[in-house]
C-alpha atoms as a PDB file:
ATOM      1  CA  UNK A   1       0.000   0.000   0.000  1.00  0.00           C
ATOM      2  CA  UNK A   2       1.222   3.640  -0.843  1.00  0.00           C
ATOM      3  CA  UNK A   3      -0.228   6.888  -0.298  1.00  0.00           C
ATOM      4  CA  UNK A   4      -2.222   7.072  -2.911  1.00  0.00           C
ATOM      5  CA  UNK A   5      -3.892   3.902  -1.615  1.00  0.00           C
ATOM      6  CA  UNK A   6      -4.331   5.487   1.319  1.00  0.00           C
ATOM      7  CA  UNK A   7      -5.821   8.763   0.217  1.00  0.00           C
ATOM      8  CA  UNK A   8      -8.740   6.477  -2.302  1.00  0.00           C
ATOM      9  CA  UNK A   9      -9.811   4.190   0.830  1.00  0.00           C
ATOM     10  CA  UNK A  10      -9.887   7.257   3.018  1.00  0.00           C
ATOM     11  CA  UNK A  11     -11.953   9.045   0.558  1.00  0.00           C
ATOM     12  CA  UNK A  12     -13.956   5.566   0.097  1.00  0.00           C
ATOM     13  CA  UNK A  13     -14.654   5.305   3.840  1.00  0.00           C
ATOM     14  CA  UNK A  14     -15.486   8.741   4.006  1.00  0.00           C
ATOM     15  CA  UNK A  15     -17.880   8.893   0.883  1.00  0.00           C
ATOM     16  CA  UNK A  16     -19.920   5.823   2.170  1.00  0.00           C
ATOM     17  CA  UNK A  17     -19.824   5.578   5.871  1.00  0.00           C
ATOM     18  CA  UNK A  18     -22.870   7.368   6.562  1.00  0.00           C
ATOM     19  CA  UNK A  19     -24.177   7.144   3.152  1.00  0.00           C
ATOM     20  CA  UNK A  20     -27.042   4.268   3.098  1.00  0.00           C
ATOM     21  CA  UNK A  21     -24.568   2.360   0.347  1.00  0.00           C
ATOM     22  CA  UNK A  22     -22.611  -0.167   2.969  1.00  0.00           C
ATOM     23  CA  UNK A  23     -18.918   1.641   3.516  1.00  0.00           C
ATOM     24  CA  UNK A  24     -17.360  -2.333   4.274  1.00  0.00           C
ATOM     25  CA  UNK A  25     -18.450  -3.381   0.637  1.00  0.00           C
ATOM     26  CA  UNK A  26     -17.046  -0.874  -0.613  1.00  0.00           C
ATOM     27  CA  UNK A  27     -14.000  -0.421   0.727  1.00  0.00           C
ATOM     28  CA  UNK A  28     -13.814  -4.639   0.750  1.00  0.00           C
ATOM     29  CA  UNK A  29     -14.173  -3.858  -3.093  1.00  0.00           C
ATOM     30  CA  UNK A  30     -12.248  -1.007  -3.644  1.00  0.00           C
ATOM     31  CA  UNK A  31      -9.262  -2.819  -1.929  1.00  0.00           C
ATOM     32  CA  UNK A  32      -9.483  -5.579  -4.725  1.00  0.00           C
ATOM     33  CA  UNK A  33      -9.681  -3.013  -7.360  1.00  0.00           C
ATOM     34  CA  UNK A  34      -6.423  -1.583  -6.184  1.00  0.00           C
ATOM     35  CA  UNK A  35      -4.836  -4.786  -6.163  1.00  0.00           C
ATOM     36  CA  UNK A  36      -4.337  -5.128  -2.071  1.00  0.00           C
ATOM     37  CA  UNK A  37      -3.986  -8.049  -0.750  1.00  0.00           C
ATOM     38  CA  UNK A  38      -6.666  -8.453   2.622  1.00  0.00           C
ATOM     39  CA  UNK A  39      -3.470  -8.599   4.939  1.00  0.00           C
ATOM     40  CA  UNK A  40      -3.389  -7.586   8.709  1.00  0.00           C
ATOM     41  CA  UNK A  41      -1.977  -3.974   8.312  1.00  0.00           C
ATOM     42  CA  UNK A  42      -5.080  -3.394   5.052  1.00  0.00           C
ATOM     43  CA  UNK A  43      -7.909  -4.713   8.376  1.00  0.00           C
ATOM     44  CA  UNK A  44      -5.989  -2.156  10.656  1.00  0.00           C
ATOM     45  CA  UNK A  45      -6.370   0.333   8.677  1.00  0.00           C
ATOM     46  CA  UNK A  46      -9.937  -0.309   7.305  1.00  0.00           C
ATOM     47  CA  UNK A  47     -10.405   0.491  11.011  1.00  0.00           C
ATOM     48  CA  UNK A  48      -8.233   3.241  11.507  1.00  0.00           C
ATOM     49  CA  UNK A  49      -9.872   5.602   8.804  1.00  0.00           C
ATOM     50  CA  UNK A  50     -13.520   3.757   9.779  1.00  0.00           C
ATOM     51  CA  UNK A  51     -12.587   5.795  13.285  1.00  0.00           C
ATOM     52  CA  UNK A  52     -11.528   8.854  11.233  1.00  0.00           C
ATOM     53  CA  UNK A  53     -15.049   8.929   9.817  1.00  0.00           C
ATOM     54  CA  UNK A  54     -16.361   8.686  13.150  1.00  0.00           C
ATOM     55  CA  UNK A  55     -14.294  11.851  14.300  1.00  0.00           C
ATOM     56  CA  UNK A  56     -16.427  13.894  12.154  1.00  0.00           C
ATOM     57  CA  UNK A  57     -18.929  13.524  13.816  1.00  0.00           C
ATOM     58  CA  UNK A  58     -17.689  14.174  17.219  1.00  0.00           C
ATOM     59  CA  UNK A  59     -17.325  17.897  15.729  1.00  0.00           C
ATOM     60  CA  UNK A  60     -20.942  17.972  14.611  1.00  0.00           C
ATOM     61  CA  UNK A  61     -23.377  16.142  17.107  1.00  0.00           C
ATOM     62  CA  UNK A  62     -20.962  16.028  20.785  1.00  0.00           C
ATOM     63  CA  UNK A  63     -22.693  18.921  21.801  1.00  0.00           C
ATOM     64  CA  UNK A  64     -26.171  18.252  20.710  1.00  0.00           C
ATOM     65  CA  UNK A  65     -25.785  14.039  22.796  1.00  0.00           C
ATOM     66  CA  UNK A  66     -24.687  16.112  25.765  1.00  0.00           C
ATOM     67  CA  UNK A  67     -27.412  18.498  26.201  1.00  0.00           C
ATOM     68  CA  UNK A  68     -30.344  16.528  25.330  1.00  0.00           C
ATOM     69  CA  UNK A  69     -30.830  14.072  27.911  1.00  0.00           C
ATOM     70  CA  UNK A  70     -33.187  12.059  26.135  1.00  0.00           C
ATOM     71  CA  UNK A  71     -32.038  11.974  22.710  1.00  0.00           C
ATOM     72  CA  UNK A  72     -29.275  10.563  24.728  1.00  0.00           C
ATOM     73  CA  UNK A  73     -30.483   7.756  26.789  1.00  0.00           C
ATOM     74  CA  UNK A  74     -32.581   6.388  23.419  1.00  0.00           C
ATOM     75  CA  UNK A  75     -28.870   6.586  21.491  1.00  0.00           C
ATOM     76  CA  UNK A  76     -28.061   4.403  23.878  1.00  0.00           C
ATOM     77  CA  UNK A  77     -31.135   2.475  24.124  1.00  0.00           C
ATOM     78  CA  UNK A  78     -30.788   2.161  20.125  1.00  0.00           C
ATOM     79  CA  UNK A  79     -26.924   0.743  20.321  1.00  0.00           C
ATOM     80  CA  UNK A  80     -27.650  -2.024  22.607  1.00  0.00           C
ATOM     81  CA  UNK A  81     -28.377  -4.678  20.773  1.00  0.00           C
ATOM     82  CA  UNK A  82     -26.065  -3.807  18.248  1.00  0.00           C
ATOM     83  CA  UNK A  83     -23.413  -4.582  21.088  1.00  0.00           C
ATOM     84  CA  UNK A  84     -25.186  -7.437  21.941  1.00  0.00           C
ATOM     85  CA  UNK A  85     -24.953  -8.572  18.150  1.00  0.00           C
ATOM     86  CA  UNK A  86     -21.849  -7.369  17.205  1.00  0.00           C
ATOM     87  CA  UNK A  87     -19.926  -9.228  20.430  1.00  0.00           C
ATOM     88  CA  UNK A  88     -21.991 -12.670  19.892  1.00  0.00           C
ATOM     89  CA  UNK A  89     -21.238 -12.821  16.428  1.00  0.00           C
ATOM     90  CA  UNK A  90     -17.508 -11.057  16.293  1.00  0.00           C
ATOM     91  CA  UNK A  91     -16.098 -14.077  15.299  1.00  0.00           C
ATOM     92  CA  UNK A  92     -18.345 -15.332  12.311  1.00  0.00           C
ATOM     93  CA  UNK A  93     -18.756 -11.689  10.774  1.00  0.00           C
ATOM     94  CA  UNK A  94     -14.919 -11.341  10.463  1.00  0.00           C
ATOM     95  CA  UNK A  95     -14.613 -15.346   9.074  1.00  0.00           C
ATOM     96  CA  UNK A  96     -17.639 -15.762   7.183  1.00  0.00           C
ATOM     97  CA  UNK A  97     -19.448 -12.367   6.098  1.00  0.00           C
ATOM     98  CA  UNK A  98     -16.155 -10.165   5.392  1.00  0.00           C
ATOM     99  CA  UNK A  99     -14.804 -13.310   2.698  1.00  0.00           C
ATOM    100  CA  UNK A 100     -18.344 -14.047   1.197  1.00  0.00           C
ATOM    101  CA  UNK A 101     -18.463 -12.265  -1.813  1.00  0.00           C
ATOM    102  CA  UNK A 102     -21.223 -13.598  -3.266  1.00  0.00           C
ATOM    103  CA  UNK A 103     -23.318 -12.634   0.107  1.00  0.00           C
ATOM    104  CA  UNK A 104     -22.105  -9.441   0.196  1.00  0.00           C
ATOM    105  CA  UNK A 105     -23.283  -9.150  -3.373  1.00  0.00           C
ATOM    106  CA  UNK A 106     -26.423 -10.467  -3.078  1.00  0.00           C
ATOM    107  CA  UNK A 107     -27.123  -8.367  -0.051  1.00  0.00           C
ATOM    108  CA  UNK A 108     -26.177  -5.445  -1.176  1.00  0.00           C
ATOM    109  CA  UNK A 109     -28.192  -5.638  -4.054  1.00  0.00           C
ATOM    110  CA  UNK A 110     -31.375  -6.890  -1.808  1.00  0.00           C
ATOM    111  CA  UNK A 111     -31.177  -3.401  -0.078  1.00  0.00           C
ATOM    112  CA  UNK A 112     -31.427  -1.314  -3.446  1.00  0.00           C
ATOM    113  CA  UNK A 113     -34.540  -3.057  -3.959  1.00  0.00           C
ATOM    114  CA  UNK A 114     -35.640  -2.594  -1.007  1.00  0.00           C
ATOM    115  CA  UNK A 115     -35.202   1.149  -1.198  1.00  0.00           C
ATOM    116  CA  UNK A 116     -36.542   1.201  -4.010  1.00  0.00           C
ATOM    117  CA  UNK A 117     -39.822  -0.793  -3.091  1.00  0.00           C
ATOM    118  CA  UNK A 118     -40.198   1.359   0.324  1.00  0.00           C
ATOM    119  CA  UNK A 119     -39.996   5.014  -1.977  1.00  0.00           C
ATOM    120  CA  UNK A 120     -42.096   3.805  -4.450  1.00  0.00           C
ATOM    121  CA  UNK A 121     -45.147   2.235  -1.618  1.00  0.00           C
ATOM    122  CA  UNK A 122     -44.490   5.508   0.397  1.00  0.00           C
ATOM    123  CA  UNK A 123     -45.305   7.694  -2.911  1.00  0.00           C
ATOM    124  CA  UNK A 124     -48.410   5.489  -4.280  1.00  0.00           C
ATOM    125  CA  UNK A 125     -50.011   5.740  -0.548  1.00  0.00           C
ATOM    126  CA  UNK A 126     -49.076   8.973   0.064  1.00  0.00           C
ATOM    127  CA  UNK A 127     -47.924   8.416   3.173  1.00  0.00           C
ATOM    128  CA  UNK A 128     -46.755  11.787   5.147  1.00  0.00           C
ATOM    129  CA  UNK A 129     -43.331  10.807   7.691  1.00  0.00           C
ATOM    130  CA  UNK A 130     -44.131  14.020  10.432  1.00  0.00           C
ATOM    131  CA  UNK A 131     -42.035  12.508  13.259  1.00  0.00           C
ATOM    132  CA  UNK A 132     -38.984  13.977  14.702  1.00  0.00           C
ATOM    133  CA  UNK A 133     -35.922  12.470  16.786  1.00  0.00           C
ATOM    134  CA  UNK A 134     -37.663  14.376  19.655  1.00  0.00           C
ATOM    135  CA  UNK A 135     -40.438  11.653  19.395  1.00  0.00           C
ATOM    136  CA  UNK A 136     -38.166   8.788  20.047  1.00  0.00           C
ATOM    137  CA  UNK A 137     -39.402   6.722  22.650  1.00  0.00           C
ATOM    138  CA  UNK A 138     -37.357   3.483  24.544  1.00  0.00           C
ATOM    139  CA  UNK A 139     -40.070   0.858  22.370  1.00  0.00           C
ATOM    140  CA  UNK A 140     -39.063   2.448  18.974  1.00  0.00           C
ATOM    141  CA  UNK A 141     -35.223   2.931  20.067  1.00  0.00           C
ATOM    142  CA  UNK A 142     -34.870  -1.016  20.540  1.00  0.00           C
ATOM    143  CA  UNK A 143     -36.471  -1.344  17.490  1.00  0.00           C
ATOM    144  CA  UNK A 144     -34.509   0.960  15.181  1.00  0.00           C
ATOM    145  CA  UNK A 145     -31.583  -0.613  17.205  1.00  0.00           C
ATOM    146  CA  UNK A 146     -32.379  -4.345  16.308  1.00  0.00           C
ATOM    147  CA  UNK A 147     -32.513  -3.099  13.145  1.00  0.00           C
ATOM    148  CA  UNK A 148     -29.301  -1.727  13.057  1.00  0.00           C
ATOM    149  CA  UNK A 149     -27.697  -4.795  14.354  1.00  0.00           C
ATOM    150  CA  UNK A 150     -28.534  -6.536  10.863  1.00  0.00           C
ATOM    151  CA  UNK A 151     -25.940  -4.202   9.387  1.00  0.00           C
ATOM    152  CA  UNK A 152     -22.883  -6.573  10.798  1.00  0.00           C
ATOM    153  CA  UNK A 153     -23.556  -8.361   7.246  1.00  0.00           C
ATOM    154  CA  UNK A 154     -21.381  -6.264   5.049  1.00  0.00           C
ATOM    155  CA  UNK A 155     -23.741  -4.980   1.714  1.00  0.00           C
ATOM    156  CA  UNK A 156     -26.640  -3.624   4.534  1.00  0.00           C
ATOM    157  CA  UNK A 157     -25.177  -0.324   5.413  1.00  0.00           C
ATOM    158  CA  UNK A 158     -25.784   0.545   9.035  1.00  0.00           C
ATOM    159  CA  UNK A 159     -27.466   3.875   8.223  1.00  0.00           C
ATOM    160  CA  UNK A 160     -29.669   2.470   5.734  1.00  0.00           C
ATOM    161  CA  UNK A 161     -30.932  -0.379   7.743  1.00  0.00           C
ATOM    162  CA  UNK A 162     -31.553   2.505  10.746  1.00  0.00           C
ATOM    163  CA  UNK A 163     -33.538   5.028   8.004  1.00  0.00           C
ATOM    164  CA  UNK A 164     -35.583   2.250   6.969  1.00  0.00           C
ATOM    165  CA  UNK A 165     -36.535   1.213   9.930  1.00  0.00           C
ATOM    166  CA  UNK A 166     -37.157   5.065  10.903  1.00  0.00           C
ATOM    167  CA  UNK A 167     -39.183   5.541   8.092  1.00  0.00           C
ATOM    168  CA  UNK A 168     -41.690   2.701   8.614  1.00  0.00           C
ATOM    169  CA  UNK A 169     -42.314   4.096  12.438  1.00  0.00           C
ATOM    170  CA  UNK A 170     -43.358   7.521  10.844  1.00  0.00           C
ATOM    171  CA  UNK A 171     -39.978   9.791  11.051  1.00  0.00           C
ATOM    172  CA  UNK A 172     -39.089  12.551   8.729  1.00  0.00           C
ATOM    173  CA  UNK A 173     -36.374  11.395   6.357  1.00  0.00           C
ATOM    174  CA  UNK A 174     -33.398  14.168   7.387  1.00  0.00           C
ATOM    175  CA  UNK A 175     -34.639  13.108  11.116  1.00  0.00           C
ATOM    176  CA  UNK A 176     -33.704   9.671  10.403  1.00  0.00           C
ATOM    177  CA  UNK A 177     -29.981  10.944   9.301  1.00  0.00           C
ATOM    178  CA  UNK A 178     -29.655  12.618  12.205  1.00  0.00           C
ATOM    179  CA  UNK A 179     -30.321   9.969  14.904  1.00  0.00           C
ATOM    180  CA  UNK A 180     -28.340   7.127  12.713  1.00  0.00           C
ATOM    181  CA  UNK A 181     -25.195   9.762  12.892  1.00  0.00           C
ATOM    182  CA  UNK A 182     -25.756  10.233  16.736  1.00  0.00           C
ATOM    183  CA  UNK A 183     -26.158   6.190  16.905  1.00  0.00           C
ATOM    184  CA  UNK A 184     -22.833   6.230  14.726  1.00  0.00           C
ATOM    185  CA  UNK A 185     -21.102   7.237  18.036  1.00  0.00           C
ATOM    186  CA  UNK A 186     -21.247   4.586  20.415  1.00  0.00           C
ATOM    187  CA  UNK A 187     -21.770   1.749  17.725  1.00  0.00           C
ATOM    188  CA  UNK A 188     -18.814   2.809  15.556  1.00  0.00           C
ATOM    189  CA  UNK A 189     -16.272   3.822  18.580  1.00  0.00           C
ATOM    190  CA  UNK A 190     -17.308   0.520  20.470  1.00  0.00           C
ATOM    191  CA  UNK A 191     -16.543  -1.518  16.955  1.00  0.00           C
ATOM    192  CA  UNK A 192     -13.724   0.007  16.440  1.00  0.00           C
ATOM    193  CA  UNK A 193     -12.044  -0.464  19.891  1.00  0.00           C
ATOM    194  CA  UNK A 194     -12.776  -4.024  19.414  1.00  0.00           C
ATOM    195  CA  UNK A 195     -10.882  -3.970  16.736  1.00  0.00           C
ATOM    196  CA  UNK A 196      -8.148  -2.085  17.612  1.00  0.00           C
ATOM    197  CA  UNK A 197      -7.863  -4.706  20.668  1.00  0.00           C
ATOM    198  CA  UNK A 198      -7.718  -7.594  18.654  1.00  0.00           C
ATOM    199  CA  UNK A 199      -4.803  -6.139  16.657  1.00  0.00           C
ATOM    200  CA  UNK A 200      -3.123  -4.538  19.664  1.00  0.00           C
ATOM    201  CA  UNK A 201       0.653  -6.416  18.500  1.00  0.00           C
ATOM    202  CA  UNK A 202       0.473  -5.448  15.047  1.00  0.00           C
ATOM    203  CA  UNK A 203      -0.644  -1.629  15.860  1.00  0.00           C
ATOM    204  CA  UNK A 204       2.613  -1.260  18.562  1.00  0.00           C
ATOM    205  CA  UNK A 205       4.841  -2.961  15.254  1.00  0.00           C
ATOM    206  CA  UNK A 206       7.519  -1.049  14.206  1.00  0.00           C
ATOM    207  CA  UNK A 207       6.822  -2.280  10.642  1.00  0.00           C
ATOM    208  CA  UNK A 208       3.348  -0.198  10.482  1.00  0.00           C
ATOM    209  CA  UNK A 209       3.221   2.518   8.249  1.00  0.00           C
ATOM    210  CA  UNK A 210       1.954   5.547  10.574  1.00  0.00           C
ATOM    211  CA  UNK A 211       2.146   7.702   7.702  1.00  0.00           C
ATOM    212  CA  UNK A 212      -0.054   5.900   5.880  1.00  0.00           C
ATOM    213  CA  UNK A 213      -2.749   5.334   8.902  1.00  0.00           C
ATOM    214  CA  UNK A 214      -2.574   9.185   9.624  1.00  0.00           C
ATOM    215  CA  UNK A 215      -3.030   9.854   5.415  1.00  0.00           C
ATOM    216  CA  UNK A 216      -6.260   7.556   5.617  1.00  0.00           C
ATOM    217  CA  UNK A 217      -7.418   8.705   8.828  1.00  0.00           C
ATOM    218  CA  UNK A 218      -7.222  12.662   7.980  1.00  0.00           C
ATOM    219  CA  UNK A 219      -8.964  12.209   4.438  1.00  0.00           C
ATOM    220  CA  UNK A 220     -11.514  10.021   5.511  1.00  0.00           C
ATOM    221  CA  UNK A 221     -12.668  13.024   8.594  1.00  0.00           C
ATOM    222  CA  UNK A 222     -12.695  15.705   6.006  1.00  0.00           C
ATOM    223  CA  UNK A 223     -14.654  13.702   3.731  1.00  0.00           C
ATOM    224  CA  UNK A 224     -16.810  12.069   5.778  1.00  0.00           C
ATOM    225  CA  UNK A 225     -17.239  15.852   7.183  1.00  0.00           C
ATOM    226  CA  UNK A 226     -19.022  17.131   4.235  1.00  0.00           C
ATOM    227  CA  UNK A 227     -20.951  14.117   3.721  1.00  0.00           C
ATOM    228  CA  UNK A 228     -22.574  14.566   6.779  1.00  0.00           C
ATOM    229  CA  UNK A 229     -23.471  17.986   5.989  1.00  0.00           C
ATOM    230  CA  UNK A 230     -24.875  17.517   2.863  1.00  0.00           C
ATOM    231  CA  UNK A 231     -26.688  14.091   3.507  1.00  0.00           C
ATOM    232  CA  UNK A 232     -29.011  15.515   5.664  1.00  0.00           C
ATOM    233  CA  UNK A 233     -30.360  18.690   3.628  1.00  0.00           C
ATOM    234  CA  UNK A 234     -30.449  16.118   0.930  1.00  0.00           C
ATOM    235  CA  UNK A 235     -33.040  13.908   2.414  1.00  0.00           C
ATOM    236  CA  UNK A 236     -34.814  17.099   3.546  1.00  0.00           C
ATOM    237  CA  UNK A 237     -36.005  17.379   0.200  1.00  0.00           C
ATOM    238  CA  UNK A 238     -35.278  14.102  -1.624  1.00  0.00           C
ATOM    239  CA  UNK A 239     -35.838   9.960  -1.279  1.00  0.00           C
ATOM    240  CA  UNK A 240     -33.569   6.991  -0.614  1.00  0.00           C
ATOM    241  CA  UNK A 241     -34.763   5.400  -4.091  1.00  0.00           C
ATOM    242  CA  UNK A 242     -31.421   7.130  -5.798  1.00  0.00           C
ATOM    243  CA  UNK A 243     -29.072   5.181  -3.349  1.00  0.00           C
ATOM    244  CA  UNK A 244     -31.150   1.851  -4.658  1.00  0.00           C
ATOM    245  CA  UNK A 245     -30.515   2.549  -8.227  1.00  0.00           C
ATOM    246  CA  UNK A 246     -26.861   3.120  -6.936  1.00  0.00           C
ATOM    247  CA  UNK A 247     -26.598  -0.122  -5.669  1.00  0.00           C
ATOM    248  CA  UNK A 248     -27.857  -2.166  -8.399  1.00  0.00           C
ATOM    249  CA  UNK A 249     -25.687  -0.463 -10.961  1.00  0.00           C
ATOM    250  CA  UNK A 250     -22.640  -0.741  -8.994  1.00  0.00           C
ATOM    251  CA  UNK A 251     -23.542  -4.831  -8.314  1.00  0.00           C
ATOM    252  CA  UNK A 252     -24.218  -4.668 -12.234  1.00  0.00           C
ATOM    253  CA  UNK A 253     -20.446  -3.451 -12.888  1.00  0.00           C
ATOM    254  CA  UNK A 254     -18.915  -5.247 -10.720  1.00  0.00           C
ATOM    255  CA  UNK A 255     -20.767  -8.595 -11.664  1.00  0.00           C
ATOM    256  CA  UNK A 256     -19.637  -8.065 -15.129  1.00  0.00           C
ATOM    257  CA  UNK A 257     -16.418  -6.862 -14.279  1.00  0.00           C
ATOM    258  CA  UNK A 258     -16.155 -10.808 -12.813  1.00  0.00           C
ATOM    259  CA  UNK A 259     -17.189 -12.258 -15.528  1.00  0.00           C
ATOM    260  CA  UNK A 260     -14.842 -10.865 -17.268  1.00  0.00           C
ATOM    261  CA  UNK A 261     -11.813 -11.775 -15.378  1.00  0.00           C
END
């Protein structure tokens, strides 16, 4: 890996990490595109920029977690059984889903349509979303939560499993955004000092590239920066069905693209 690696993943992580599009297929993908071999230091530093992503938001939303009690407690309400999930399953989701392509595939392709379905019932039924984060109650903060914890199959995408699930209980799009960036916090920080534990030797290595952690890690926060910022004026006025068409042309290059080879 070289900088130039290092400043496409960043920008990878940081264009899809809180874009409903799945950042781990992506950057799974993008790696094998570049020709990177899925070695220990190429994990590390999936997680390294993941947390650089994460930073963003720290600048954005810190304030608004610590002086709204509530909005609080049902963040937290939300992430538990992600944690539950994600430390059940650590194992299997790093052996099994992270290697499947095929599942990743299929699953990411499964969610397009299932954008896609959602936008187009929501349209023909005329159904109005009027709720706000500051309706959140515990009942509907496990729920979007559970729902969230289906994301630990790369191809879901955690914010687009946690919109969804937002927008069949009645919330505004943009209000939907919001509370799956303030869930972002605990879930993503939690994941990622998992991670960081299990690969505790090879981060204290003297053979790891800091340079090229710290490249990944600063592009990815400035990216994933003004993808925050513009995601959620976006949905203010527009639908998740573009993110499903997204999905199934991107599965339709890539399928082809394998064919090929």
């Amino acid at each position: 890996m070289n900088n130039l690696h290092a400043i496409i993943l960043g920008i990878v992580e940081g264009l899809t990490e809180f874009l409903p599009v799945s950042s781990t297929f992506h950057l799974i993908f993008s790696a094998k595109v570049l020709g990177l071999e899925s070695t220990e230091f190429l994990k590390l530093f999936e997680v390294f920029i993941q947390s650089g992503a994460i930073f963003s938001l720290v600048f954005i939303y810190a304030k608004t977690l610590l002086t709204n009690k509530k909005l609080f407690l049902n963040t937290l309400y939300a992430f538990m059984p992600t944690a539950v999930v994600g430390m059940v399953l650590y194992k299997v989701i790093k052996a099994i889903f992270f290697e499947a392509d095929w599942l990743m595939l299929s699953v990411f392709v499964i969610v397009g349509v299932l954008f896609i379905l959602l936008e187009k019932y929501q349209r023909s039924h005329n159904i109005i979303l009027s709720k706000t984060c500051d309706n959140l109650t515990f009942r509907d903060s496990l729920m979007i939560g559970t729902t969230q914890a289906l994301s630990v199959v790369p191809g879901v995408s955690r914010s687009g499993s946690v919109i969804v699930a937002m927008m069949l209980l009645g919330y505004k799009r943009e209000e939907a955004a919001k509370f799956t960036f303030l869930l972002s916090l605990p879930t993503i920080f939690a994941a990622s000092v998992l991670d960081f534990y299990q690969s505790r030797k090879l981060l204290f290595n003297s053979s790891v590239s800091y340079a090229l952690l710290a490249v990944g890690f600063l592009t990815s926060f400035l990216v994933a920066y003004i993808v925050v910022k513009w995601f959620t004026k976006y949905l203010s006025n527009h639908t998740l069905e573009i993110f499903g068409w997204y999905r199934l042309i991107v599965a339709g290059v890539i399928l082809v693209s394998m064919a090929l080879l």
